[in-house]
PDB file of N, CA and C in Angstrom:
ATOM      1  N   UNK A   1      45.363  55.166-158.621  1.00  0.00           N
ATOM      2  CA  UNK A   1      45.611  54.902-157.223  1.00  0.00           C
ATOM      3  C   UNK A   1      46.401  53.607-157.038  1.00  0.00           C
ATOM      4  N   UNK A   2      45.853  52.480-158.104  1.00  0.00           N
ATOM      5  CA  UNK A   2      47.174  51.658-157.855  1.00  0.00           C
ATOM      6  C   UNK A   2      47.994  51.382-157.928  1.00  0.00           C
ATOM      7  N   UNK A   3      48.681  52.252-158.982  1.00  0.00           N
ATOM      8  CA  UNK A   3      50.105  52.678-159.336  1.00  0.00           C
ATOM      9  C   UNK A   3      51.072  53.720-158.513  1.00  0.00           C
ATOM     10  N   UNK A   4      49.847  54.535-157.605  1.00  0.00           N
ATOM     11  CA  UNK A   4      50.312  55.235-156.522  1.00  0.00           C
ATOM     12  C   UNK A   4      50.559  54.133-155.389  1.00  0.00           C
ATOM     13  N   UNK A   5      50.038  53.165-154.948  1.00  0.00           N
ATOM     14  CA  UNK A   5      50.200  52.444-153.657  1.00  0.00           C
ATOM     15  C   UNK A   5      51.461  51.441-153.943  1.00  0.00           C
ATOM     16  N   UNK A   6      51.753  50.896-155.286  1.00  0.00           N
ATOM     17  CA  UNK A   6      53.312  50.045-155.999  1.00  0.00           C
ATOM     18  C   UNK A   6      53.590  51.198-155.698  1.00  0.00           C
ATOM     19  N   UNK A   7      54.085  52.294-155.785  1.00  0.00           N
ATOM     20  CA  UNK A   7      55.104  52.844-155.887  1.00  0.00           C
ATOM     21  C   UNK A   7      55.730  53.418-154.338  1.00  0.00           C
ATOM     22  N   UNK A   8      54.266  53.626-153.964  1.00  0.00           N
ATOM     23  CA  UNK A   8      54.451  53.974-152.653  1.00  0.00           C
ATOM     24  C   UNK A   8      54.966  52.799-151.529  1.00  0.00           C
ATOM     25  N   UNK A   9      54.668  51.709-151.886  1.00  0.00           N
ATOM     26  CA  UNK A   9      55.443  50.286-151.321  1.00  0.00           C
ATOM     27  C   UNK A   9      56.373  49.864-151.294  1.00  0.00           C
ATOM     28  N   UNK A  10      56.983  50.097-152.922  1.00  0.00           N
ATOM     29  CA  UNK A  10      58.684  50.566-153.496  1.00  0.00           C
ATOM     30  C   UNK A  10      59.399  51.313-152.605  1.00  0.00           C
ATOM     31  N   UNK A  11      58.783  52.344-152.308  1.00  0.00           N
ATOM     32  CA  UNK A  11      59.833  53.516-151.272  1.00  0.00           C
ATOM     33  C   UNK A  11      59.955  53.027-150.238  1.00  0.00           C
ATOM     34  N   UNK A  12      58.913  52.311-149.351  1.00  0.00           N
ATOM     35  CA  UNK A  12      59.008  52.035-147.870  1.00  0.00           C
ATOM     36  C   UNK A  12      60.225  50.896-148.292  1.00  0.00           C
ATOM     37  N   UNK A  13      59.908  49.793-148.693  1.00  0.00           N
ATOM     38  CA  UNK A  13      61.025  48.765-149.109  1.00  0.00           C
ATOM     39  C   UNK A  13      62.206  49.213-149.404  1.00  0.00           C
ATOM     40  N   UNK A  14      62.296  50.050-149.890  1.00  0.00           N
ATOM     41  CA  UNK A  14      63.838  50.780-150.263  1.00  0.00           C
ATOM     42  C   UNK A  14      64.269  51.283-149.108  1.00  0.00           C
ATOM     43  N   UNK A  15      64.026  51.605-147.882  1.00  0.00           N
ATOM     44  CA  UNK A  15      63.950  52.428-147.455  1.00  0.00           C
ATOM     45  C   UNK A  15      63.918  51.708-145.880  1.00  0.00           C
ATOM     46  N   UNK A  16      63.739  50.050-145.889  1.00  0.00           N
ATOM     47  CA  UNK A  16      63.329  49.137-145.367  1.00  0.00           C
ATOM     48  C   UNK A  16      64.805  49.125-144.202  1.00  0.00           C
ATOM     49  N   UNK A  17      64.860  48.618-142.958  1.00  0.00           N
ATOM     50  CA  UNK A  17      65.986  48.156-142.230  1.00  0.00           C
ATOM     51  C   UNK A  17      66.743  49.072-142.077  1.00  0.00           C
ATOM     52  N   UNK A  18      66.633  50.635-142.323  1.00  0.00           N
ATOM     53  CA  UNK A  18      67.794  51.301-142.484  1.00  0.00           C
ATOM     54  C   UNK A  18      67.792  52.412-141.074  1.00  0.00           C
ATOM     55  N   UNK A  19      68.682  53.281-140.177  1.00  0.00           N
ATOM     56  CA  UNK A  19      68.182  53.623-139.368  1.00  0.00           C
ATOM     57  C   UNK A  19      67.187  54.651-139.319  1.00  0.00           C
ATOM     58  N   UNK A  20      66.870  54.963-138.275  1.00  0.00           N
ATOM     59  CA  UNK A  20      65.698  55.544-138.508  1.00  0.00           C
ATOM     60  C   UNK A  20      65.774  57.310-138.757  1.00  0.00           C
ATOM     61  N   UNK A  21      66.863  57.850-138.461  1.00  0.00           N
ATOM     62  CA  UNK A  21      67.633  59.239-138.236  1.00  0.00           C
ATOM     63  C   UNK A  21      67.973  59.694-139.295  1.00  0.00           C
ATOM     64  N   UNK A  22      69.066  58.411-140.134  1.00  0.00           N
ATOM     65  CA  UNK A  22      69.655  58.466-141.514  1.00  0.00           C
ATOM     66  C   UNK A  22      68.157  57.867-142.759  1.00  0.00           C
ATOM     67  N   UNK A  23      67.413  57.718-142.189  1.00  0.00           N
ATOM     68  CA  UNK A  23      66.811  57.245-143.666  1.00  0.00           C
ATOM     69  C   UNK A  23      65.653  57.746-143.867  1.00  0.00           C
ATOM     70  N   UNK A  24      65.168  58.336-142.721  1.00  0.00           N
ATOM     71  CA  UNK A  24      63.406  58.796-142.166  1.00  0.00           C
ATOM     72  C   UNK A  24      63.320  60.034-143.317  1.00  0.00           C
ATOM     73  N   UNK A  25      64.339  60.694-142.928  1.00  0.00           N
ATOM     74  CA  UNK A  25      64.313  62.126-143.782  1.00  0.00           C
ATOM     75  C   UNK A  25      64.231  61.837-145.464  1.00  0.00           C
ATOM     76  N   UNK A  26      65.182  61.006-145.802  1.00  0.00           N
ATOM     77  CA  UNK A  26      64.987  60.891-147.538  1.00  0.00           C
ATOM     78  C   UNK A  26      63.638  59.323-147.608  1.00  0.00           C
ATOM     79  N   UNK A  27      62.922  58.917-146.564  1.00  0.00           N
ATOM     80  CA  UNK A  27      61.901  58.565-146.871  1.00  0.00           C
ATOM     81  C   UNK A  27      60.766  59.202-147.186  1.00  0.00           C
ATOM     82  N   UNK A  28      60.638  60.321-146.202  1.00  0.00           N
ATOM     83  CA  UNK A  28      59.783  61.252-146.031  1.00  0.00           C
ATOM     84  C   UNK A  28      59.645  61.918-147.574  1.00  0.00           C
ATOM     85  N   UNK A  29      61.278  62.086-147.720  1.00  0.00           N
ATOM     86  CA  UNK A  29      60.938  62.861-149.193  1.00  0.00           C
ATOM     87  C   UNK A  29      60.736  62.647-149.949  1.00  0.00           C
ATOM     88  N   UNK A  30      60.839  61.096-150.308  1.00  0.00           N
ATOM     89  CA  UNK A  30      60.466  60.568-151.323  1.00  0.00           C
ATOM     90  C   UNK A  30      58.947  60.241-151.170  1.00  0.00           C
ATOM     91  N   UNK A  31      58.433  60.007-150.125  1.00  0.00           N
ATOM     92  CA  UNK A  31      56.974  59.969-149.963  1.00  0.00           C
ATOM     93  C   UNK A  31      56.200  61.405-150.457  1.00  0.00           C
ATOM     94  N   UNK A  32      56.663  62.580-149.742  1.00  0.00           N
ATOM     95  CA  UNK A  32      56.035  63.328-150.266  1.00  0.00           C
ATOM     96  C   UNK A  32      56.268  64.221-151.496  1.00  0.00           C
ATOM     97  N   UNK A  33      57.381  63.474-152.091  1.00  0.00           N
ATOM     98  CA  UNK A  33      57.280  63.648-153.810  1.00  0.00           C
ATOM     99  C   UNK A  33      56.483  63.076-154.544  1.00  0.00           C
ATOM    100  N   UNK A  34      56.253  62.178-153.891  1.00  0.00           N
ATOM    101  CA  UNK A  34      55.279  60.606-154.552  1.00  0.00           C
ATOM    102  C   UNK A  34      53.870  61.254-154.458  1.00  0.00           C
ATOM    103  N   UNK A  35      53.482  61.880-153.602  1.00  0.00           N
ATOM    104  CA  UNK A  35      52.653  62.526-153.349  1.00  0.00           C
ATOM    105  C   UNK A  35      52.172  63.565-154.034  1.00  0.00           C
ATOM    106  N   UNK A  36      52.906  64.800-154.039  1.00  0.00           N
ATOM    107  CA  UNK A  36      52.668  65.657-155.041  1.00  0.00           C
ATOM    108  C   UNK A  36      52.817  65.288-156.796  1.00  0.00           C
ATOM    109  N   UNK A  37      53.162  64.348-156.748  1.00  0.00           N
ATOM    110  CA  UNK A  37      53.251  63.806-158.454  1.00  0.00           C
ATOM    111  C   UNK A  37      51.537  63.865-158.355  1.00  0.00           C
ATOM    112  N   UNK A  38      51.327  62.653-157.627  1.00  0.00           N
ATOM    113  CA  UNK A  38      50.158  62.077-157.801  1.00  0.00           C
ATOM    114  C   UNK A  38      48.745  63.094-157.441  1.00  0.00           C
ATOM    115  N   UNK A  39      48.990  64.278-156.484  1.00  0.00           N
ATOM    116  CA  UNK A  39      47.857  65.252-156.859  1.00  0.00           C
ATOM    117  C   UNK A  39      47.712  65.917-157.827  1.00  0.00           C
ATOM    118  N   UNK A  40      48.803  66.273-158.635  1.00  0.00           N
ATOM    119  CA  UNK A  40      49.137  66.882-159.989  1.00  0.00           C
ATOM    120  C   UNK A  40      48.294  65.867-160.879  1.00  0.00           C
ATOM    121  N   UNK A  41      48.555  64.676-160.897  1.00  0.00           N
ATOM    122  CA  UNK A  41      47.777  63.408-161.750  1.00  0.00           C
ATOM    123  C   UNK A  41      46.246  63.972-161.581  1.00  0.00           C
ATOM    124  N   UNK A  42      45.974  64.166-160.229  1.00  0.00           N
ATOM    125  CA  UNK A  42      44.603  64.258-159.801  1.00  0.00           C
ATOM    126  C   UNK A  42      44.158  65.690-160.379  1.00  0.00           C
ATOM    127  N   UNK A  43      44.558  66.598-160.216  1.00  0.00           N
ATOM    128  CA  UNK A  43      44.168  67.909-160.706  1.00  0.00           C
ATOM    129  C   UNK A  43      44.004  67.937-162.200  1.00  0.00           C
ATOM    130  N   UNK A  44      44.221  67.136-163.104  1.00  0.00           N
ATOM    131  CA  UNK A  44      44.495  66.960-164.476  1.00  0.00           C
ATOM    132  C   UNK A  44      43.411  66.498-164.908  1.00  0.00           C
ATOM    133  N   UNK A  45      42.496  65.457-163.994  1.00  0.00           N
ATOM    134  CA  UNK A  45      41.116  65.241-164.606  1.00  0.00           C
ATOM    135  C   UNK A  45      40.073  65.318-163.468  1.00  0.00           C
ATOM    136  N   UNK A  46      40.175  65.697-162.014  1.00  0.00           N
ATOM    137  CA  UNK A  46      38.660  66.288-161.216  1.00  0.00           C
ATOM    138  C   UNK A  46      38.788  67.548-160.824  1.00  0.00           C
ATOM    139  N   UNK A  47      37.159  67.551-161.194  1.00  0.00           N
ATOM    140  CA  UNK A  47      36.869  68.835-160.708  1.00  0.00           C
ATOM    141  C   UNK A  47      37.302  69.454-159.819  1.00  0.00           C
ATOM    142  N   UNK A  48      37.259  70.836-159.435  1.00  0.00           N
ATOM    143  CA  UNK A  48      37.910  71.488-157.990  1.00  0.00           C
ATOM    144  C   UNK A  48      36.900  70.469-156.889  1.00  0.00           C
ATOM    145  N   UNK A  49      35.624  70.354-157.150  1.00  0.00           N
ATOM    146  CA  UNK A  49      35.021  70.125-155.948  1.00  0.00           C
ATOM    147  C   UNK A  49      34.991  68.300-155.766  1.00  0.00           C
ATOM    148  N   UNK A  50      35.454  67.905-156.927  1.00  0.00           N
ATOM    149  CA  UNK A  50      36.339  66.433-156.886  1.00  0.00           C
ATOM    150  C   UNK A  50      37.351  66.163-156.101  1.00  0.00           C
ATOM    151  N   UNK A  51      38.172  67.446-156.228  1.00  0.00           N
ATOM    152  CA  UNK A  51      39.318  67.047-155.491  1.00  0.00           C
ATOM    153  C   UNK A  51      39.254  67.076-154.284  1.00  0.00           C
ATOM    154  N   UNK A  52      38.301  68.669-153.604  1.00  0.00           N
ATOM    155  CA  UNK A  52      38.076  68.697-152.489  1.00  0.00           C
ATOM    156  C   UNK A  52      37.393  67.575-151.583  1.00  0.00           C
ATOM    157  N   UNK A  53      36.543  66.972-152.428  1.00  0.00           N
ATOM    158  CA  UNK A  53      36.208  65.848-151.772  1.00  0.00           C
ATOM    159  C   UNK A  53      37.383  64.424-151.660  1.00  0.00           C
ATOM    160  N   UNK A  54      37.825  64.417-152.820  1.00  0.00           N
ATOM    161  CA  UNK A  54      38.964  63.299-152.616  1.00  0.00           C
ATOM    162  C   UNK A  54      40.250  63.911-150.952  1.00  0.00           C
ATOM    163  N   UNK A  55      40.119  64.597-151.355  1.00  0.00           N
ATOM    164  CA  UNK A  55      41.068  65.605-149.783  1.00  0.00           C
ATOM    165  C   UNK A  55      40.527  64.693-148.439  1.00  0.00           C
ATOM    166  N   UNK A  56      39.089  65.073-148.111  1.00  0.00           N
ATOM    167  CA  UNK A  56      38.443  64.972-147.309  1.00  0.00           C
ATOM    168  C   UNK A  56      38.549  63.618-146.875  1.00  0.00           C
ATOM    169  N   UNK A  57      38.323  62.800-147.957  1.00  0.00           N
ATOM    170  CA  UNK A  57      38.167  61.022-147.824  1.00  0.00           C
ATOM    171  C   UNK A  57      39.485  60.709-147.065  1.00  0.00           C
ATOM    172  N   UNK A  58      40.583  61.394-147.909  1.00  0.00           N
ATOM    173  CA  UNK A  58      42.238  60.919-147.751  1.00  0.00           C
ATOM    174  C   UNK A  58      42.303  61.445-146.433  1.00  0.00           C
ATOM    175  N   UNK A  59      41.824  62.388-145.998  1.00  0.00           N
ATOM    176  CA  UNK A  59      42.015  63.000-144.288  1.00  0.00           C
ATOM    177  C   UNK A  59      41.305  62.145-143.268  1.00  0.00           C
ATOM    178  N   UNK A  60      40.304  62.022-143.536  1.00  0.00           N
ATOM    179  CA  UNK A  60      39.381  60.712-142.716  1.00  0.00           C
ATOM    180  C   UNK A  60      40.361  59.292-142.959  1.00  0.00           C
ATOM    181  N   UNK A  61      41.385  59.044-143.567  1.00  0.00           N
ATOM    182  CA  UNK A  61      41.394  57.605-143.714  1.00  0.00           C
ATOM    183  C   UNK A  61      43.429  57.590-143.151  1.00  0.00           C
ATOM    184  N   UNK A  62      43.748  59.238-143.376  1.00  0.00           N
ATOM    185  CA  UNK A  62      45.201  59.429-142.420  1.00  0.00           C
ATOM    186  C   UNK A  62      45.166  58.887-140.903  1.00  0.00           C
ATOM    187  N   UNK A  63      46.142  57.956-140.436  1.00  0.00           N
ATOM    188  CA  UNK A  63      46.013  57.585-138.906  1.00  0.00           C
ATOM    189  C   UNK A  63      46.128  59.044-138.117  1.00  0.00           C
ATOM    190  N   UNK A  64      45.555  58.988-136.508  1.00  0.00           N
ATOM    191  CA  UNK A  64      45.488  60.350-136.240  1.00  0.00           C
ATOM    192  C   UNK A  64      46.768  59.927-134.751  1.00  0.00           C
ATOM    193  N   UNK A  65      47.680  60.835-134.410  1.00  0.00           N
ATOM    194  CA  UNK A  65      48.615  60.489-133.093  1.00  0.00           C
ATOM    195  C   UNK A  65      47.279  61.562-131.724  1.00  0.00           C
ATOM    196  N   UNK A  66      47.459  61.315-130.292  1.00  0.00           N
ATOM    197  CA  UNK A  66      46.773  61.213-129.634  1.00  0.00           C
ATOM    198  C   UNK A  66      46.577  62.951-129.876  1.00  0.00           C
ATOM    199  N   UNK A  67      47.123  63.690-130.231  1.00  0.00           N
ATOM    200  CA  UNK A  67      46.878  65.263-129.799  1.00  0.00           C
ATOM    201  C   UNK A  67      47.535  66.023-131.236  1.00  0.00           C
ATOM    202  N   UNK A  68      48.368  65.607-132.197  1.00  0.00           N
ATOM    203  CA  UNK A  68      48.888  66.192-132.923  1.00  0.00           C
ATOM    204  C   UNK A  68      48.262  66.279-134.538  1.00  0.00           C
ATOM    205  N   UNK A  69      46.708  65.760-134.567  1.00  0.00           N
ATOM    206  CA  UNK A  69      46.237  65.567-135.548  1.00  0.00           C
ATOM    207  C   UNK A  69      46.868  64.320-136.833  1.00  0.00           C
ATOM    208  N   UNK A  70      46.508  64.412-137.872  1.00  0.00           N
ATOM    209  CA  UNK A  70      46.791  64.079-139.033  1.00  0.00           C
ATOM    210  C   UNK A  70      48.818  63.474-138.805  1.00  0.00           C
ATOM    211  N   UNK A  71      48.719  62.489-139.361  1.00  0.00           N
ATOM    212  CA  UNK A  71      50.440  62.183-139.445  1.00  0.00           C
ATOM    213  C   UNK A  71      50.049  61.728-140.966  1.00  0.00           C
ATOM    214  N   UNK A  72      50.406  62.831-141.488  1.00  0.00           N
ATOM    215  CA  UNK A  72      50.772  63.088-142.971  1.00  0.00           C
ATOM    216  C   UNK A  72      51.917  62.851-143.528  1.00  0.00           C
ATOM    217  N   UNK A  73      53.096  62.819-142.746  1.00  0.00           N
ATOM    218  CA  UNK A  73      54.114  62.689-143.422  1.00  0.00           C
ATOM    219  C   UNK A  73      54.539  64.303-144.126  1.00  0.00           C
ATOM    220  N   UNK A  74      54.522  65.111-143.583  1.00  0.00           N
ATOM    221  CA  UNK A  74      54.543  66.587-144.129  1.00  0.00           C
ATOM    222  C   UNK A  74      54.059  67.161-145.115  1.00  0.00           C
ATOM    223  N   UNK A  75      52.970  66.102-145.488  1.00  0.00           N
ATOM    224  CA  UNK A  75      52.095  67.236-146.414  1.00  0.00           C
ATOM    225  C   UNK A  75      50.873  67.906-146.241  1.00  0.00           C
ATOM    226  N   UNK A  76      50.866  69.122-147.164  1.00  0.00           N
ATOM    227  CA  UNK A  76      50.503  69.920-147.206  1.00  0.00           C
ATOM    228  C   UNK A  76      49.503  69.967-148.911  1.00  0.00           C
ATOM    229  N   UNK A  77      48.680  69.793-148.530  1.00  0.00           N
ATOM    230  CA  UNK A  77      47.549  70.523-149.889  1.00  0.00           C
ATOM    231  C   UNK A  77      46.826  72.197-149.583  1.00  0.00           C
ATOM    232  N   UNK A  78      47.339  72.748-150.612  1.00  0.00           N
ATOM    233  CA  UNK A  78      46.702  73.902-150.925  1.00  0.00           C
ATOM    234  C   UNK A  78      45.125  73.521-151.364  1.00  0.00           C
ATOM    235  N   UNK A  79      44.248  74.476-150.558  1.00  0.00           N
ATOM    236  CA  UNK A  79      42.808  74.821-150.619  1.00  0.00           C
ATOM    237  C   UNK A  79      42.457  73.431-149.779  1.00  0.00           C
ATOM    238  N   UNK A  80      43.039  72.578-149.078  1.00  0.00           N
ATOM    239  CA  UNK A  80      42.848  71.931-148.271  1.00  0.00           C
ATOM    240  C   UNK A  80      41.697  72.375-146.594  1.00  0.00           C
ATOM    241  N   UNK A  81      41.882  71.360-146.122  1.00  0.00           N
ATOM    242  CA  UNK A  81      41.206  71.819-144.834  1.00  0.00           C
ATOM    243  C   UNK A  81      42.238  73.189-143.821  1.00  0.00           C
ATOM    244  N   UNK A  82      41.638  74.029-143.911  1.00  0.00           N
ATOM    245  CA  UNK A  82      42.472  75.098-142.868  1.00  0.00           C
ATOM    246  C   UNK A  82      43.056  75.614-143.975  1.00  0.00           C
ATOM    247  N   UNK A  83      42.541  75.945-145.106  1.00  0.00           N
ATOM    248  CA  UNK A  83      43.723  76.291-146.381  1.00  0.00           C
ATOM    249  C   UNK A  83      43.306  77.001-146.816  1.00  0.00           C
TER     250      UNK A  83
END
């Protein structure tokens, strides 16, 4: 996880001052590449019902916007909540 949060700090910084139209989109993607690396990491040593719980924690701790749920940044976990 703390090699996920450097890296994930790396991208925003890269990614830092630039507009928001032109850069949002290849932030996004690089976030949620960063992302799927790192559940792949996770699937490699917990259990299914490890992960499901690690899911759960990470959903409780996503900021929520007033009506649109979860701002994930477009991801998506399979066998997730609603999955």
């Amino acid at each position: 996880m703390e090699e996920y949060c450097k890296k994930q700090q790396d991208i925003i910084r890269k990614y830092k001052g630039q507009e928001p139209h032109g850069g949002d989109c290849c932030l996004r993607g690089d976030l949620q590449r960063l992302e799927e690396s790192t559940e792949k990491q996770h699937l490699a040593f917990l259990t299914e019902k490890q992960m499901r719980e690690f899911q759960m924690i990470q959903d409780e701790l996503q900021p929520r916007s007033s009506e649109n749920g979860p701002q994930e940044m477009g991801r998506e976990r399979p066998g997730g909540r609603g999955g």
